[in-house]
Protein backbone atom coordinates (compact mmCIF):
# COMPACT_ATOMS: atom_id res chain seq x y z
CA UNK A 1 155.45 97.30 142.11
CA UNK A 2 154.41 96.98 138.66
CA UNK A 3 151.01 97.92 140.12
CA UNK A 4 151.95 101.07 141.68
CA UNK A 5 153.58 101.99 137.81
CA UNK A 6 150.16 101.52 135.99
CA UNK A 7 148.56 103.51 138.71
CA UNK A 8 150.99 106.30 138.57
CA UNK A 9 150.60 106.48 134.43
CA UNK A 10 146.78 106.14 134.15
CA UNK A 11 146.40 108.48 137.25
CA UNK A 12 143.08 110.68 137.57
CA UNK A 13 141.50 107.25 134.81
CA UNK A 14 141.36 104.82 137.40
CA UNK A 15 141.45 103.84 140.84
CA UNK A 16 144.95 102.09 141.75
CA UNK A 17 142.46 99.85 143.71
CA UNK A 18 141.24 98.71 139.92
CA UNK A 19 144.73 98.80 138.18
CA UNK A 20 145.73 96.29 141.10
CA UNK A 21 142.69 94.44 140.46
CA UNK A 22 143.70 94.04 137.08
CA UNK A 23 147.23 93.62 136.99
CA UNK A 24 146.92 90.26 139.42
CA UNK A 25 144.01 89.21 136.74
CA UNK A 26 146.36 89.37 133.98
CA UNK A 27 149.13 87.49 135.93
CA UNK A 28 146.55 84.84 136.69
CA UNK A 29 145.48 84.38 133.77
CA UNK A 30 148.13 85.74 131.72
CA UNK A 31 148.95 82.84 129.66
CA UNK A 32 145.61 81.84 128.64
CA UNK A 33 145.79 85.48 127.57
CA UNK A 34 148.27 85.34 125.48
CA UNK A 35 147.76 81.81 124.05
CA UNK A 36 144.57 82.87 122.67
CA UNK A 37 146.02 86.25 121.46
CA UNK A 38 149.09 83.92 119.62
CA UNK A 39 146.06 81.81 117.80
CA UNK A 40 144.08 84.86 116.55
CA UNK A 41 147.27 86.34 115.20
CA UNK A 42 148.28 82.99 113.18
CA UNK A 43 145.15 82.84 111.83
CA UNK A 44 145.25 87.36 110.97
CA UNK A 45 148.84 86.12 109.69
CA UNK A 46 147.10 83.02 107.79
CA UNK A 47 144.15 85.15 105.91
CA UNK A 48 146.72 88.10 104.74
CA UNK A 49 149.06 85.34 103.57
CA UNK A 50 145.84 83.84 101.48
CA UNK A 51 145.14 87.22 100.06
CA UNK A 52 148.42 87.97 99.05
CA UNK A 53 148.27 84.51 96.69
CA UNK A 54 145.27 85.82 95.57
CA UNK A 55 146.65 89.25 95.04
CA UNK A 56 149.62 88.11 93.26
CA UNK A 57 147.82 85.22 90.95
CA UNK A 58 145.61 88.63 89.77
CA UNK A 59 148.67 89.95 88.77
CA UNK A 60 150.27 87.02 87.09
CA UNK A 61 147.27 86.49 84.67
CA UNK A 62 147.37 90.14 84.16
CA UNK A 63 150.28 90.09 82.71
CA UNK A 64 149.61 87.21 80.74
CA UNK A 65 147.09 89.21 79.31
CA UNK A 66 149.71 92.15 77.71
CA UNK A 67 150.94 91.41 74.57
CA UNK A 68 154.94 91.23 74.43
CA UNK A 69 156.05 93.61 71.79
């Protein structure tokens, strides 16, 4: 079924033999999939977090900088 859907929306840029083909690859091996998707997002998530400290100690010494009138 869910087969028949991806063939019907990428009609004309691929085969529905292929779209089945890759469908039941993604089921199989769906979780792997998305396991190592989940770890290469915490460490995207992990690397912005890291440059907004940096980011934000920049601006804290900054301001330190500017004399209060």
């Amino acid at each position: 079924m869910l087969s028949k859907e991806f063939a019907h929306n990428v009609r004309g840029h691929m085969s529905e033999e292929t779209v089945s083909e890759l469908v039941n690859q993604f089921f199989r091996h769906g979780n792997t999939f998305l396991l190592l998707e989940l770890i290469h997002l915490r460490s995207e998530v992990k690397s912005l977090r890291e440059e907004l400290q940096h980011q934000q100690d920049n601006n804290a010494i900054t301001l330190r900088e500017f004399p209060v009138p």
